[in-house]
C-alpha atoms as a PDB file:
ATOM      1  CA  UNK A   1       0.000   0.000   0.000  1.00  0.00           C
ATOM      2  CA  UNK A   2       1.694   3.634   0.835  1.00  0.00           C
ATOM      3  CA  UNK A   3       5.185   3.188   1.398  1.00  0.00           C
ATOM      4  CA  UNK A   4       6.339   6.372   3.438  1.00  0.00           C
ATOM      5  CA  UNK A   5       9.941   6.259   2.938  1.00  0.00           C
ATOM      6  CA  UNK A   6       9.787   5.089  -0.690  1.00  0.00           C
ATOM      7  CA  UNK A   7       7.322   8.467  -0.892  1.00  0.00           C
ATOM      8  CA  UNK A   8      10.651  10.448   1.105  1.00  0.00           C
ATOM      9  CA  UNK A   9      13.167   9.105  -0.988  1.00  0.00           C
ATOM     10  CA  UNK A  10      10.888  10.515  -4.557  1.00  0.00           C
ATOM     11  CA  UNK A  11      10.489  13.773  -3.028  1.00  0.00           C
ATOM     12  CA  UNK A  12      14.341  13.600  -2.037  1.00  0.00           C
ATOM     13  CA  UNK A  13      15.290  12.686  -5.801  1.00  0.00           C
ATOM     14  CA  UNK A  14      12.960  15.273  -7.092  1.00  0.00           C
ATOM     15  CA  UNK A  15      14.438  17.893  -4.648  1.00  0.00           C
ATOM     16  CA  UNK A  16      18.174  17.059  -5.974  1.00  0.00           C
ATOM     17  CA  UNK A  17      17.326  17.296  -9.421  1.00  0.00           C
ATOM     18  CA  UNK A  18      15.816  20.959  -8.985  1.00  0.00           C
ATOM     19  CA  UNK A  19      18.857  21.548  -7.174  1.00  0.00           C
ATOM     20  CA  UNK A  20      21.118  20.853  -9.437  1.00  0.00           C
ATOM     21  CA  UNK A  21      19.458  22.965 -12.191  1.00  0.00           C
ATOM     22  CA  UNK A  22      19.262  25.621  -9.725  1.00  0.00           C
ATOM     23  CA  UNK A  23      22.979  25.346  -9.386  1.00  0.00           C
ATOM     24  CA  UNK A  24      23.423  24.944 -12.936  1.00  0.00           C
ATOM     25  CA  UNK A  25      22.182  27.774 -14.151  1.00  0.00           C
ATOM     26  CA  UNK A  26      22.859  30.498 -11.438  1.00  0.00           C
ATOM     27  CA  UNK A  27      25.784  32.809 -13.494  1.00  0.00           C
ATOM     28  CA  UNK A  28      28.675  34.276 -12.002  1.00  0.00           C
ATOM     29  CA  UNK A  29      28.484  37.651 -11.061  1.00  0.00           C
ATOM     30  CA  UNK A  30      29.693  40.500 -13.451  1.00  0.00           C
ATOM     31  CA  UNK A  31      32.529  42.154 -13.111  1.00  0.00           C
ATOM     32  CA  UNK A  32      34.607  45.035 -14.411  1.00  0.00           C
ATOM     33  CA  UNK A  33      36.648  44.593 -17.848  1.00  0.00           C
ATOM     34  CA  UNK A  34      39.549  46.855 -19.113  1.00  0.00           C
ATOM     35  CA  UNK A  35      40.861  46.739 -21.912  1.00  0.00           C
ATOM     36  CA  UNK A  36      43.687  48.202 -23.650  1.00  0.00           C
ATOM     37  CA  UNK A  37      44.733  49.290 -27.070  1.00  0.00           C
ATOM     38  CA  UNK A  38      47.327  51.418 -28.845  1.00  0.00           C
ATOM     39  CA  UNK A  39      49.925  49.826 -26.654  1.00  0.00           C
ATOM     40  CA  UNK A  40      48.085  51.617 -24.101  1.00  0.00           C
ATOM     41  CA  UNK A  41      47.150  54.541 -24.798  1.00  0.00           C
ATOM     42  CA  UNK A  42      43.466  54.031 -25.185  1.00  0.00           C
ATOM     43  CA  UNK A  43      41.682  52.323 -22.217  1.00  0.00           C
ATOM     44  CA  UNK A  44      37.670  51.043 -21.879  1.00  0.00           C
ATOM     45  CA  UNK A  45      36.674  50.063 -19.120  1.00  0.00           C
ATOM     46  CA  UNK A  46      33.588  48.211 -19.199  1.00  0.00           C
ATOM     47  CA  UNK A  47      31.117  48.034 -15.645  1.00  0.00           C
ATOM     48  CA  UNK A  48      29.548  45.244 -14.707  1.00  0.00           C
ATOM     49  CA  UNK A  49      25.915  46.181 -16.380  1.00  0.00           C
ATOM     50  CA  UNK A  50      28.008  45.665 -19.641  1.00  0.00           C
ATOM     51  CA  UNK A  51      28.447  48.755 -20.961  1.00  0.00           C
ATOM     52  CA  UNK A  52      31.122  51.264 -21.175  1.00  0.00           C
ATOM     53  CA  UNK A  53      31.937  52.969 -18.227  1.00  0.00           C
ATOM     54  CA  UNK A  54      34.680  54.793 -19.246  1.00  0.00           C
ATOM     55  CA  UNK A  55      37.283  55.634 -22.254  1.00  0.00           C
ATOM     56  CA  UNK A  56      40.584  56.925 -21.630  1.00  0.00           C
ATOM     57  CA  UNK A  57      42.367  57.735 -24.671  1.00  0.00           C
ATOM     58  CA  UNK A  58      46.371  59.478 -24.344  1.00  0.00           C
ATOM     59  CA  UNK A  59      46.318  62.690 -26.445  1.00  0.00           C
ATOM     60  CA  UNK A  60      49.441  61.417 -28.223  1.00  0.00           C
ATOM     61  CA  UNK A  61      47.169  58.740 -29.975  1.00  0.00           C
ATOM     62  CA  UNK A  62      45.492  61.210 -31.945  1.00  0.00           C
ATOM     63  CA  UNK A  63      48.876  62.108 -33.731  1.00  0.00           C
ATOM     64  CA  UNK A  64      48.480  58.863 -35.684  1.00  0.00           C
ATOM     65  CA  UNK A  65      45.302  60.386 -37.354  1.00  0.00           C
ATOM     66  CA  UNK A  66      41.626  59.844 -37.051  1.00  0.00           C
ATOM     67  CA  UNK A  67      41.537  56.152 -38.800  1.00  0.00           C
ATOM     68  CA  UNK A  68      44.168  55.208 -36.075  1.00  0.00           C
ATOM     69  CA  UNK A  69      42.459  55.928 -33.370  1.00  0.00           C
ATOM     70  CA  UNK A  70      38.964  54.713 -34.568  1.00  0.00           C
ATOM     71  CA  UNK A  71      40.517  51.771 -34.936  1.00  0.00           C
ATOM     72  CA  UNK A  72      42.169  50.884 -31.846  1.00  0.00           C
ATOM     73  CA  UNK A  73      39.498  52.702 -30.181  1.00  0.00           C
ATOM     74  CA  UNK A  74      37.003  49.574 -31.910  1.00  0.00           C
ATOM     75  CA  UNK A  75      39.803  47.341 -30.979  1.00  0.00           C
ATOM     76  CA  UNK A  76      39.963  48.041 -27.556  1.00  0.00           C
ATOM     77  CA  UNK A  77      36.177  47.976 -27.179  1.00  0.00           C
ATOM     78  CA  UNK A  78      35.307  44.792 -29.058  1.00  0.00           C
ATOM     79  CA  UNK A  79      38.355  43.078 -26.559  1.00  0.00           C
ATOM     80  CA  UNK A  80      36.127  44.192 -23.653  1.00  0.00           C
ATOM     81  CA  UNK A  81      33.402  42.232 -24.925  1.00  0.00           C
ATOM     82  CA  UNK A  82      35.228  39.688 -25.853  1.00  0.00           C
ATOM     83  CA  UNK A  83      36.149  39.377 -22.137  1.00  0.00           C
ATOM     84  CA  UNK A  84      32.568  39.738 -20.795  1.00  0.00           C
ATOM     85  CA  UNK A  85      31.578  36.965 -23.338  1.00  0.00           C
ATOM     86  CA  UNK A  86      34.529  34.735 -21.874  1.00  0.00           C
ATOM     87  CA  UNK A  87      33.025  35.276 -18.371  1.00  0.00           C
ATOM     88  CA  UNK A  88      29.436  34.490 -19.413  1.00  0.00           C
ATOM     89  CA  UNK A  89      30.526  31.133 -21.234  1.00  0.00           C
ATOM     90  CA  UNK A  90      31.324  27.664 -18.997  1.00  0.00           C
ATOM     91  CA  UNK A  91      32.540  24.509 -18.819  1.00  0.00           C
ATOM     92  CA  UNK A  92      29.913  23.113 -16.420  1.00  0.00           C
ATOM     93  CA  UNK A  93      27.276  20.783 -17.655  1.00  0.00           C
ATOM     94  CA  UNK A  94      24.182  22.230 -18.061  1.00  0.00           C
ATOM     95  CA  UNK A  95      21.418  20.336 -16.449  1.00  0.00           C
ATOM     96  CA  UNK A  96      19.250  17.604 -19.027  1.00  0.00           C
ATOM     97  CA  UNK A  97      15.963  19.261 -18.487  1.00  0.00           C
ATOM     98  CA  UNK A  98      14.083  16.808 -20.532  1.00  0.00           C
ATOM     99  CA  UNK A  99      15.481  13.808 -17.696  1.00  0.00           C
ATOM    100  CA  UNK A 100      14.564  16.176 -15.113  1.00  0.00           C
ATOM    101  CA  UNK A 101      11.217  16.799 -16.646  1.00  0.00           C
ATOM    102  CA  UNK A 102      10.969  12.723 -17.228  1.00  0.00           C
ATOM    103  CA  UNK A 103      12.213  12.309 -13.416  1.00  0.00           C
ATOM    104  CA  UNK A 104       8.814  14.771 -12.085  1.00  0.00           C
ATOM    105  CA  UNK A 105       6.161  12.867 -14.379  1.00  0.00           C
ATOM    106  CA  UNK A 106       7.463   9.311 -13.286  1.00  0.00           C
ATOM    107  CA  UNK A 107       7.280  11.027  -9.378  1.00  0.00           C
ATOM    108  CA  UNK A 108       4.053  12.417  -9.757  1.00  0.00           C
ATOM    109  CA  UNK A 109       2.705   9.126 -11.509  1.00  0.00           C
ATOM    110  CA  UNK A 110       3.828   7.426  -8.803  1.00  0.00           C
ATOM    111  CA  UNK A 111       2.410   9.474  -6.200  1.00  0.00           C
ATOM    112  CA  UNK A 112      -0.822   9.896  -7.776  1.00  0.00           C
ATOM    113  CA  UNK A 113      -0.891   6.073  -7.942  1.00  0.00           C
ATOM    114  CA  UNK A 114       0.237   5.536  -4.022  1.00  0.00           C
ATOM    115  CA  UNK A 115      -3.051   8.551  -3.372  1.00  0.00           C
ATOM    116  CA  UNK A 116      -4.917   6.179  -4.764  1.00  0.00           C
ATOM    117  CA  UNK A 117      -4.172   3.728  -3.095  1.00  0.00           C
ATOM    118  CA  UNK A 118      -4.504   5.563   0.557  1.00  0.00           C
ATOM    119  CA  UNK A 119      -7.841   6.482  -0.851  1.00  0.00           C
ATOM    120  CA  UNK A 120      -9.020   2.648  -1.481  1.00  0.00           C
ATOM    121  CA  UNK A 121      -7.341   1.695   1.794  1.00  0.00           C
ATOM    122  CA  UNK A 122      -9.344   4.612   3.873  1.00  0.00           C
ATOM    123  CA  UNK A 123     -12.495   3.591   2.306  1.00  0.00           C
ATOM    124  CA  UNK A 124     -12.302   0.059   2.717  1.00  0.00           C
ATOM    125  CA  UNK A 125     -11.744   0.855   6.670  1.00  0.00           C
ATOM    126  CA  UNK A 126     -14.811   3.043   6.297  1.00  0.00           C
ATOM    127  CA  UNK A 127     -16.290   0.570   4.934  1.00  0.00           C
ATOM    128  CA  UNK A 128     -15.833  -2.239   7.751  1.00  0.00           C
ATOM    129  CA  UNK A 129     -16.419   0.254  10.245  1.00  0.00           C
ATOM    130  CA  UNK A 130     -19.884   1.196   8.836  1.00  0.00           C
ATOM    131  CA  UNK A 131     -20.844  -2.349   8.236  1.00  0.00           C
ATOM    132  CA  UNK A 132     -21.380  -2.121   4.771  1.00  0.00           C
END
């Protein structure tokens, strides 16, 4: 009939599995990128909503003329990205959602099936307490 620790251990299994999606899919937190171009002289800095905080570009730069600097300047800005792109990517499995969603249909099946079974057991004790 109901089997109270084989209904513990489902819930347990069911618990784990939503766990480790939770776990799976929780991202690390942003952080701040710099990044540097025209051996240094231009500097973006990029804050941790992902956009560009900040551009720091050494007057000297602009003596290597306007196609120089627009350059580096997309050079240095595109490596930022690059690096916030890096930081959003990982190596860790991602949780099987379709064996997880498999794992909470065979769990509610089953404890649909052991409710049922409570049920016919109550009302056969109603039953033979009534007289019927």
């Amino acid at each position: 009939m109901f089997d109270e620790v084989g209904l513990e251990r489902q819930l347990s299994e069911a618990r784990a599995s939503l766990r480790q999606v939770a776990e799976a899919s929780r991202a690390p937190e942003p952080r701040e990128i710099v990044a540097e171009a025209a051996d240094g002289r231009i500097v973006v800095t990029l804050g941790t909503d992902g956009r560009v905080n900040a551009i720091e570009i050494n007057p000297m730069v602009l003596r290597e003329g306007v196609q120089y600097l627009a350059e580096e300047l997309q050079s240095a800005v595109n490596a930022a990205l690059d690096e916030r792109g890096a930081d959003a990517r990982t190596d860790e499995p991602v949780a099987d959602l379709a064996a997880l969603n498999a794992t909470i249909e065979r769990l509610q099946d089953e404890g649909l099936r052991q409710m049922r079974q409570i049920t016919a057991g109550v009302s056969d004790v109603m039953r033979k307490l009534h007289g019927r």
